[in-house]
Protein backbone atom coordinates (compact mmCIF):
# COMPACT_ATOMS: atom_id res chain seq x y z
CA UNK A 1 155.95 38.28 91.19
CA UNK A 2 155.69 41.70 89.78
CA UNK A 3 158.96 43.57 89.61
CA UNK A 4 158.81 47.35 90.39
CA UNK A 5 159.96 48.48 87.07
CA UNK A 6 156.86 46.75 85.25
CA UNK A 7 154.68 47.45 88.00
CA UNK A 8 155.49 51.59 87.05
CA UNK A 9 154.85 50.57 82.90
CA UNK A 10 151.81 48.76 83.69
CA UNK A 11 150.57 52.01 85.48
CA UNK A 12 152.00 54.03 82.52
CA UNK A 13 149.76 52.34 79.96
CA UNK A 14 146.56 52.44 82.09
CA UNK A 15 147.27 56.10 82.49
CA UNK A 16 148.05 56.85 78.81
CA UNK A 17 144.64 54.90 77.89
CA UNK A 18 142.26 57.23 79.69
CA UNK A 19 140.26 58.59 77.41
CA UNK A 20 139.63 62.79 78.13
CA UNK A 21 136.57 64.29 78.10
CA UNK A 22 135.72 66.56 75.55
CA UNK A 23 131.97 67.29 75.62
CA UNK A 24 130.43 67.76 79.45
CA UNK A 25 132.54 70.10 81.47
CA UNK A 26 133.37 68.14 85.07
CA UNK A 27 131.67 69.43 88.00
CA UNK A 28 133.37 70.40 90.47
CA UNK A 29 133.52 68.62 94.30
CA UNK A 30 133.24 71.31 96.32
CA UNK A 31 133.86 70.44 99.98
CA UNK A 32 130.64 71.75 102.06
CA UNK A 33 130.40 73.29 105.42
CA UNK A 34 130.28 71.47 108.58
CA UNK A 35 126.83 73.27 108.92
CA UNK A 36 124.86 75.61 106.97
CA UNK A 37 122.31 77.16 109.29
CA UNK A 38 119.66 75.32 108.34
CA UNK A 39 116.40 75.20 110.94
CA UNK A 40 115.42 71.42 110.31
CA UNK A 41 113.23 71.12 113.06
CA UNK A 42 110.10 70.09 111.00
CA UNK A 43 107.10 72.40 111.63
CA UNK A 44 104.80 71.12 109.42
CA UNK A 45 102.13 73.73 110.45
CA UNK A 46 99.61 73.68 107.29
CA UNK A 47 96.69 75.96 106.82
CA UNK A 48 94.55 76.72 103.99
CA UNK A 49 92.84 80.14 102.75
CA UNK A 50 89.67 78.37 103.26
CA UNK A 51 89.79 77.73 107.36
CA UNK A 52 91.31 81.13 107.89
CA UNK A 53 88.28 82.66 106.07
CA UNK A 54 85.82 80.66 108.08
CA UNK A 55 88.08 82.06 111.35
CA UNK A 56 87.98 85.46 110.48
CA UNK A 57 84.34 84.81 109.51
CA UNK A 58 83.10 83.30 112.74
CA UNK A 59 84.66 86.08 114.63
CA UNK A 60 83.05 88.75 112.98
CA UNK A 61 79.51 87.32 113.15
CA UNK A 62 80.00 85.26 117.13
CA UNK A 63 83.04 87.41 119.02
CA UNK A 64 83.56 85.07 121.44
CA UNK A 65 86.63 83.93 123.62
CA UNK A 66 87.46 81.17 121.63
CA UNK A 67 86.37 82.41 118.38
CA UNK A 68 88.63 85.29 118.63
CA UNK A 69 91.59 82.86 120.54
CA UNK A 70 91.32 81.57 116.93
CA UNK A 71 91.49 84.42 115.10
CA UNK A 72 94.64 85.58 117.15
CA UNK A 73 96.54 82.38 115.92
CA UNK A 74 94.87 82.77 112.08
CA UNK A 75 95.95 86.46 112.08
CA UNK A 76 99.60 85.09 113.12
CA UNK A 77 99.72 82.32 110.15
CA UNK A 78 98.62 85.06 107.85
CA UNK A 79 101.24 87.52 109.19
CA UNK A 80 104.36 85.24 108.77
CA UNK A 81 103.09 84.31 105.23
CA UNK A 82 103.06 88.06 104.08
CA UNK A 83 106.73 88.42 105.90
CA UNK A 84 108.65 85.45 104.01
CA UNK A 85 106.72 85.96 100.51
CA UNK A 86 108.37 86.45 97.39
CA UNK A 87 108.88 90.16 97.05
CA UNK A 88 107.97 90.21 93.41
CA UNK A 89 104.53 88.37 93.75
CA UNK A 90 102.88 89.73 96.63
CA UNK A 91 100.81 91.90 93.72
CA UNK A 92 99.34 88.99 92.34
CA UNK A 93 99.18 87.42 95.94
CA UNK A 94 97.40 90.26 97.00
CA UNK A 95 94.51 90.23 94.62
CA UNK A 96 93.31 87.50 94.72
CA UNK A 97 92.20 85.18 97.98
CA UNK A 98 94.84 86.13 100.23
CA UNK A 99 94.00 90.09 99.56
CA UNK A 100 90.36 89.08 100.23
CA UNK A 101 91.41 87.75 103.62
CA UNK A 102 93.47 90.34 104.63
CA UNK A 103 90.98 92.58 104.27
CA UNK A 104 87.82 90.54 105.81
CA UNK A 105 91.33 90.34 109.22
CA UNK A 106 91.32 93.84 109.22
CA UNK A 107 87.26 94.78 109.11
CA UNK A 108 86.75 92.10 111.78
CA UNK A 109 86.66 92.58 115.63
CA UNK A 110 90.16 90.84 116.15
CA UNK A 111 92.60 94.50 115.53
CA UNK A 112 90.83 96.63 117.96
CA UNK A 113 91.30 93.87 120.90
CA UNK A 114 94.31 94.42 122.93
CA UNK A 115 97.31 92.41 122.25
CA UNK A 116 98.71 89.50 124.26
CA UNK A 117 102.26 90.03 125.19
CA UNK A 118 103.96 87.74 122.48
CA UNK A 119 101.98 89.51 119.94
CA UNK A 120 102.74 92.80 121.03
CA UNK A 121 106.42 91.65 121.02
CA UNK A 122 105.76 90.52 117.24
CA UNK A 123 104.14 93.76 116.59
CA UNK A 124 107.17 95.77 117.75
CA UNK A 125 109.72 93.40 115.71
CA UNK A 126 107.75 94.60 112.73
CA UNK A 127 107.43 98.06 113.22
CA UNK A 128 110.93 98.23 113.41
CA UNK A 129 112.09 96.52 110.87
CA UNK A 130 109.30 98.70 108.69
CA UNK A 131 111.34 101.33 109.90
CA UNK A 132 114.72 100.43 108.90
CA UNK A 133 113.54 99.29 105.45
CA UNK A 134 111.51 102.55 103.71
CA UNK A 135 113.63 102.23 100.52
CA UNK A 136 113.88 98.73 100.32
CA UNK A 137 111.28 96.51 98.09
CA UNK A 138 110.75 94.20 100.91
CA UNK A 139 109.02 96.86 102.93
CA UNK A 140 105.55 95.90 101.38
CA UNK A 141 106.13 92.03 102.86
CA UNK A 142 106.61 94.10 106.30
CA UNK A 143 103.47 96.57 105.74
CA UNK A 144 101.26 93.87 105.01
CA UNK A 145 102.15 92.11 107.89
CA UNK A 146 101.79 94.77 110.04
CA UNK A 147 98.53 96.51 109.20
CA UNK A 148 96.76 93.84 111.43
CA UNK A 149 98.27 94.29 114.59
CA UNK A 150 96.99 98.10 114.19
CA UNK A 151 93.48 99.17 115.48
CA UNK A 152 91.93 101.14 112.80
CA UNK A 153 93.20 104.20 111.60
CA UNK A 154 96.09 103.73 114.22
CA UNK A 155 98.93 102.94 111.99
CA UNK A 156 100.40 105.36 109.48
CA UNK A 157 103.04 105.37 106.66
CA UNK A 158 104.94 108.48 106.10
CA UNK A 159 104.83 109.66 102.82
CA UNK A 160 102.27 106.81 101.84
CA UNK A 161 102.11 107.99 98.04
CA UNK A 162 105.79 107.13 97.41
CA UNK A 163 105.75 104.33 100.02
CA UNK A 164 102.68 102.23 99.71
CA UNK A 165 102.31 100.51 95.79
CA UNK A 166 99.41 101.18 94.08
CA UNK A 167 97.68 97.99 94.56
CA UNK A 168 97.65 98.91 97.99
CA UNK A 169 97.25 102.08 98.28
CA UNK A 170 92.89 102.07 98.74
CA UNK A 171 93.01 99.50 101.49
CA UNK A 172 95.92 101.53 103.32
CA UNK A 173 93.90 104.46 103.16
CA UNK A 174 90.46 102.94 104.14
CA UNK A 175 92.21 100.81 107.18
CA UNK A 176 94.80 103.48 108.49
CA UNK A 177 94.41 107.40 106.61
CA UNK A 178 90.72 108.65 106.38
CA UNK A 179 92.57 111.93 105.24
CA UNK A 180 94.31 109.83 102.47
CA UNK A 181 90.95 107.84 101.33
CA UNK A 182 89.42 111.40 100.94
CA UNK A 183 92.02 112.82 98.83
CA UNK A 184 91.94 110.15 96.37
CA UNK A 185 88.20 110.28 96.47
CA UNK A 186 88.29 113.54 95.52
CA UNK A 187 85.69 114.88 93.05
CA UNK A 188 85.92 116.62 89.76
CA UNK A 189 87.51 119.98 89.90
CA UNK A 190 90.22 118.37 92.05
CA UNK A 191 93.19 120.12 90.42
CA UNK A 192 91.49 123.52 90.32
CA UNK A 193 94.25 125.79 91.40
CA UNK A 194 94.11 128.01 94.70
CA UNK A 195 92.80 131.46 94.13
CA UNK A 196 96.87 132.89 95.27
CA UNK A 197 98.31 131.14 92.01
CA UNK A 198 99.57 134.33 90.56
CA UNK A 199 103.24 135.75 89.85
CA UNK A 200 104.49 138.09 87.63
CA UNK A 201 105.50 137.48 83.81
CA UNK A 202 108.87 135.35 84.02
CA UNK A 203 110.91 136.11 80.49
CA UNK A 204 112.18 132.50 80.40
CA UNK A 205 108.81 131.48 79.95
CA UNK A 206 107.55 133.44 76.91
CA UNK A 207 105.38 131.08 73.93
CA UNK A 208 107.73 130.11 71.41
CA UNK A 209 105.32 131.51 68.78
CA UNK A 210 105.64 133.55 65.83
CA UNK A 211 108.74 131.54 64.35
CA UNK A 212 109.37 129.51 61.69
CA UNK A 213 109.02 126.19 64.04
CA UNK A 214 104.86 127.18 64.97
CA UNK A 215 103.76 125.21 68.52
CA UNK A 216 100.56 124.26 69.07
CA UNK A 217 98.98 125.66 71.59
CA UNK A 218 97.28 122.83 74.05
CA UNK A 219 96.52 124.80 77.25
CA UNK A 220 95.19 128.36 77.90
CA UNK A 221 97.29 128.13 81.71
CA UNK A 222 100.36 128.19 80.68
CA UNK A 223 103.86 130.60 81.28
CA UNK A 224 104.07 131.66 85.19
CA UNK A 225 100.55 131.74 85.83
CA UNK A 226 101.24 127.14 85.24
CA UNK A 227 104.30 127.57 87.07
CA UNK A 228 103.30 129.13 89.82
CA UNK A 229 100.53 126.15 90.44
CA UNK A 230 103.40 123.72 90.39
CA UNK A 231 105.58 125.70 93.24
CA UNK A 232 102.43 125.16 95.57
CA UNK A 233 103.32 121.61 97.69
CA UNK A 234 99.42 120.79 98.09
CA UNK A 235 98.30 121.59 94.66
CA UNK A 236 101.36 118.70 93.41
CA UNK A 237 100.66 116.56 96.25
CA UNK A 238 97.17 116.49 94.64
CA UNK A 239 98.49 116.06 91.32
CA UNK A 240 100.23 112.26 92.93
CA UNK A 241 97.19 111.29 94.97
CA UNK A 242 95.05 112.16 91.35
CA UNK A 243 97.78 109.72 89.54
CA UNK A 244 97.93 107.03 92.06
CA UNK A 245 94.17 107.17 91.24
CA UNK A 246 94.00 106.26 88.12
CA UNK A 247 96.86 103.49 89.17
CA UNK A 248 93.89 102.05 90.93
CA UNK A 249 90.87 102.64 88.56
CA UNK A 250 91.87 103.80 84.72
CA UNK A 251 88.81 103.72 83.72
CA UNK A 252 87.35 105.95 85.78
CA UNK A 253 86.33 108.87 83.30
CA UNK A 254 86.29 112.09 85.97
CA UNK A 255 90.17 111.07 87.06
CA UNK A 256 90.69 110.72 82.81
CA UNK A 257 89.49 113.89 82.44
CA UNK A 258 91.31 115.59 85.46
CA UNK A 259 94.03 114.22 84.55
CA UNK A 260 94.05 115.07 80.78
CA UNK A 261 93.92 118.75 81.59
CA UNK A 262 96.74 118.42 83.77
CA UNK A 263 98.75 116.56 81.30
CA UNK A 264 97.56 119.65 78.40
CA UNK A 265 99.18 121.84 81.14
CA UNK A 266 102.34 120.06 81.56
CA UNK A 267 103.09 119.96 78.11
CA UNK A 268 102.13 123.47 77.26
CA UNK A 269 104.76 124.18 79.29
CA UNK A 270 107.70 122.38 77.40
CA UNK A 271 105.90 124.31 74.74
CA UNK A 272 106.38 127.83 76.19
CA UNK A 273 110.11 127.43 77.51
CA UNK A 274 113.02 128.21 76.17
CA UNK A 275 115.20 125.41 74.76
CA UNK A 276 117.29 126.31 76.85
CA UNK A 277 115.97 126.33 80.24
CA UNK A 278 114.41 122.37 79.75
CA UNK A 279 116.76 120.48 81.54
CA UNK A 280 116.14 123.47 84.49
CA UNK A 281 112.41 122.95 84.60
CA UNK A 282 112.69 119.14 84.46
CA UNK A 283 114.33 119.10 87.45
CA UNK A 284 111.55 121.21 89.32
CA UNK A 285 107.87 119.83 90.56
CA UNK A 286 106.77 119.88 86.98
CA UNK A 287 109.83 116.77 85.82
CA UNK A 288 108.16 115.12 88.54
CA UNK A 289 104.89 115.39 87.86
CA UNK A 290 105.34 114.87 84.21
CA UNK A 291 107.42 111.40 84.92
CA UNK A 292 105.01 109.93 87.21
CA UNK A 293 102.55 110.97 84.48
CA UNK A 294 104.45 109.11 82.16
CA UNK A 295 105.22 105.89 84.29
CA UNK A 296 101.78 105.30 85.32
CA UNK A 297 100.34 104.27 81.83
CA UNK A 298 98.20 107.42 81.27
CA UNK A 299 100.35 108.97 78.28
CA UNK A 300 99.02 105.85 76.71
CA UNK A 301 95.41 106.80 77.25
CA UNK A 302 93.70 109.74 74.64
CA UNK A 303 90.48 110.74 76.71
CA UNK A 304 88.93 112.54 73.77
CA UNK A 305 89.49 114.33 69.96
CA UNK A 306 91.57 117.45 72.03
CA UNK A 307 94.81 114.21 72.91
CA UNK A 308 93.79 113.13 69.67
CA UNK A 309 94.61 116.04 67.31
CA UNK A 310 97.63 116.66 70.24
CA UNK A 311 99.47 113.57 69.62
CA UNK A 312 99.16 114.13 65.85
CA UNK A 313 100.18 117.64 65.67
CA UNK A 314 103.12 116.91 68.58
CA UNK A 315 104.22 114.03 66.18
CA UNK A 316 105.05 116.34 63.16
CA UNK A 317 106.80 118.53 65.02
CA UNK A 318 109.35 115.99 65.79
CA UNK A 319 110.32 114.35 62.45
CA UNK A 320 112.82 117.15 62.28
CA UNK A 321 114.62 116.82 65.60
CA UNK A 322 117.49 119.20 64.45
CA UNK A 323 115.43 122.14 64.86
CA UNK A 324 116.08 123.94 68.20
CA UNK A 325 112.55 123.93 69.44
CA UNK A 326 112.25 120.23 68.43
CA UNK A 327 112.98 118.89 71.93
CA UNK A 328 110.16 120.93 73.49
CA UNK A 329 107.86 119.08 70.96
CA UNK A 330 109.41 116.26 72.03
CA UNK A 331 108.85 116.68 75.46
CA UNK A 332 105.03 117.33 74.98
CA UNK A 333 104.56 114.41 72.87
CA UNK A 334 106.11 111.89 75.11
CA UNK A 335 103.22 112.72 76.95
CA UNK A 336 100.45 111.19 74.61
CA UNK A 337 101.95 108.23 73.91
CA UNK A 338 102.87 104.80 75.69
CA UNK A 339 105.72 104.53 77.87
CA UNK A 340 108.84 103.45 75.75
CA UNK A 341 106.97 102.98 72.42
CA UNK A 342 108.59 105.65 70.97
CA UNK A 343 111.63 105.48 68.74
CA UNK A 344 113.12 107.78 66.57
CA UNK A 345 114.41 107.42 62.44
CA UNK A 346 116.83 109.60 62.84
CA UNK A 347 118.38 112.62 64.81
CA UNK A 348 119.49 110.94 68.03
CA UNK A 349 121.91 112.70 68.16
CA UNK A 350 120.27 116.11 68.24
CA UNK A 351 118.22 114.69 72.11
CA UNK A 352 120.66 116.51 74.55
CA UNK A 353 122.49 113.94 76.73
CA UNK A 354 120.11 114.31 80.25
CA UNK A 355 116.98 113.68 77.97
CA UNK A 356 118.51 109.98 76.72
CA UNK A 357 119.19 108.92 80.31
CA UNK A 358 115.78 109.73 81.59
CA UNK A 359 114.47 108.09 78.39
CA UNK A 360 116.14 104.94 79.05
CA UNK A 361 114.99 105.24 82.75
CA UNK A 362 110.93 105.33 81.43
């Protein structure tokens, strides 16, 4: 028999022997819930892009009872995919097949039919949750599955420019805002100002010509007669449905060109004010403008020699970025070249501090 005593040494040595671990950290045994919240009821309920094309496809060309019964239960699948999709892919979802068959759902027969009552009840659920979520990213999963329920031109977004991506934006506007498609189809001489754009000479808005720091001179609108075209709502609101645009075809040459006269504008004016009235007119219309300018890729794109010699002649006027006027030039010239491509050698320090937090914003 064991005595106590040596029982308690024998213990002591086995413990003492253990050898530590010095390499893998130990993971931890955490103690789980008694239930999670899983569903685990498994509906497999497959479906493939293929069948729902034929669905929607056999309902356009034979409406029928059953054919559109079918298409009622294809536009369902397709509607509950859009809603639990990955927020950040629906872009790339959305053009390729399943954009294709979103599109042949809503040009078919099925979204002017009127709705059964569990559908209606699904419709509802969606429009207000699309509601409730206008500044959150996953209102695009909600829009997309919404749009189908809609008859044509029955559905509308508020505020659809700022609401509705880019890569969405045409379809929207075909399917649910004739106004909106028309806008954005808008020929050449879109941004011509109104006849009424007129004010009288503003002195915070004389050239900064005539010194020792010479500015180009880019645009022949320019000083109140430019800033009075940027106080008119419709005239700006044509300026965003002109940028979305080009978000949706760049190369396009009448939106390049539009557009490049606008942008000649906008920077003649961070030519013509004063130093110290920037940070006042970048918080007007024209900031606006001249950001979503910026962010949609177009400050990259020289539509003829006129950007050309711009860039180059904005370029030299910011090596020296101690001057006063500098930051005007800089200004301009962040409009001719690509979105955050632009760093400086030296003089930082000189870029007030508002003008480095909207630069690290772009």
């Amino acid at each position: 028999m064991v005595s106590v005593r040596g029982w308690l040494r024998a213990r002591r040595r086995g413990a003492s022997s253990q050898l530590v671990n010095l390499v893998e950290l130990p993971l931890p045994q955490v103690k789980p819930p008694a239930r999670l919240g899983l569903d685990i009821s498994l509906k497999q309920r497959p479906w493939s892009t293929a069948r729902l094309a034929a669905i929607f496809r056999d309902a356009q060309r034979h409406p029928t009872a059953d054919s559109l019964q079918q298409a009622r239960h294809a536009r369902h699948c397709l509607s509950s995919f859009w809603l639990a999709a990955p927020v950040d892919l629906l872009e790339s979802l959305y053009v390729g097949e399943l954009g294709e068959l979103q599109r042949s759902l809503l040009a078919g027969p099925l979204p002017p039919q009127t709705l059964a009552a569990d559908e209606r009840q699904w419709r509802d659920q969606l429009a207000k949750q699309l509601q409730q979520q206008l500044e959150r990213p996953e209102r695009v999963n909600v829009l997309l599955a919404l749009m189908p329920y809609y008859p044509p031109q029955r559905m509308r977004v508020e505020e659809p420019l700022e609401q509705v991506p880019n890569w969405l934006l045409k379809d929207y506007a075909i399917y649910c805002d004739l106004e909106l498609k028309a806008r954005l189809q808008q020929p050449v001489g879109y941004l011509q100002p109104s006849h009424d754009a007129t004010a009288d000479a503003d002195p915070a808005l004389e050239a900064n010509q005539g010194t020792d720091f010479p500015l180009p001179v880019l645009s022949e609108r320019r000083g109140q007669e430019a800033m009075a075209w940027f106080d008119q709502a419709e005239v700006v609101n044509r300026m965003a449905a002109l940028i979305n645009l080009y978000g949706l075809d760049p190369a396009d040459q009448a939106t390049r060109e539009e557009l490049a006269g606008l942008r000649s504008t906008i920077a003649q004016l961070w030519l013509d004010v004063s130093p110290q009235q920037l940070e006042q007119l970048y918080r007007t219309s024209v900031g606006t403008v001249y950001r979503s300018l910026i962010v949609s890729g177009f400050s990259a794109d020289l539509v003829d020699e006129q950007d050309a010699l711009a860039r180059q002649l904005l370029a030299a006027q910011v090596e020296d970025l101690s001057h006063p006027q500098a930051i005007n030039s800089l200004l301009a010239a962040l409009l001719y070249f690509p979105a955050g491509k632009v760093s400086f050698a030296a003089g930082v320090e000189f870029i007030p501090g508002w003008l480095q937090e909207e630069l690290a914003r772009m």
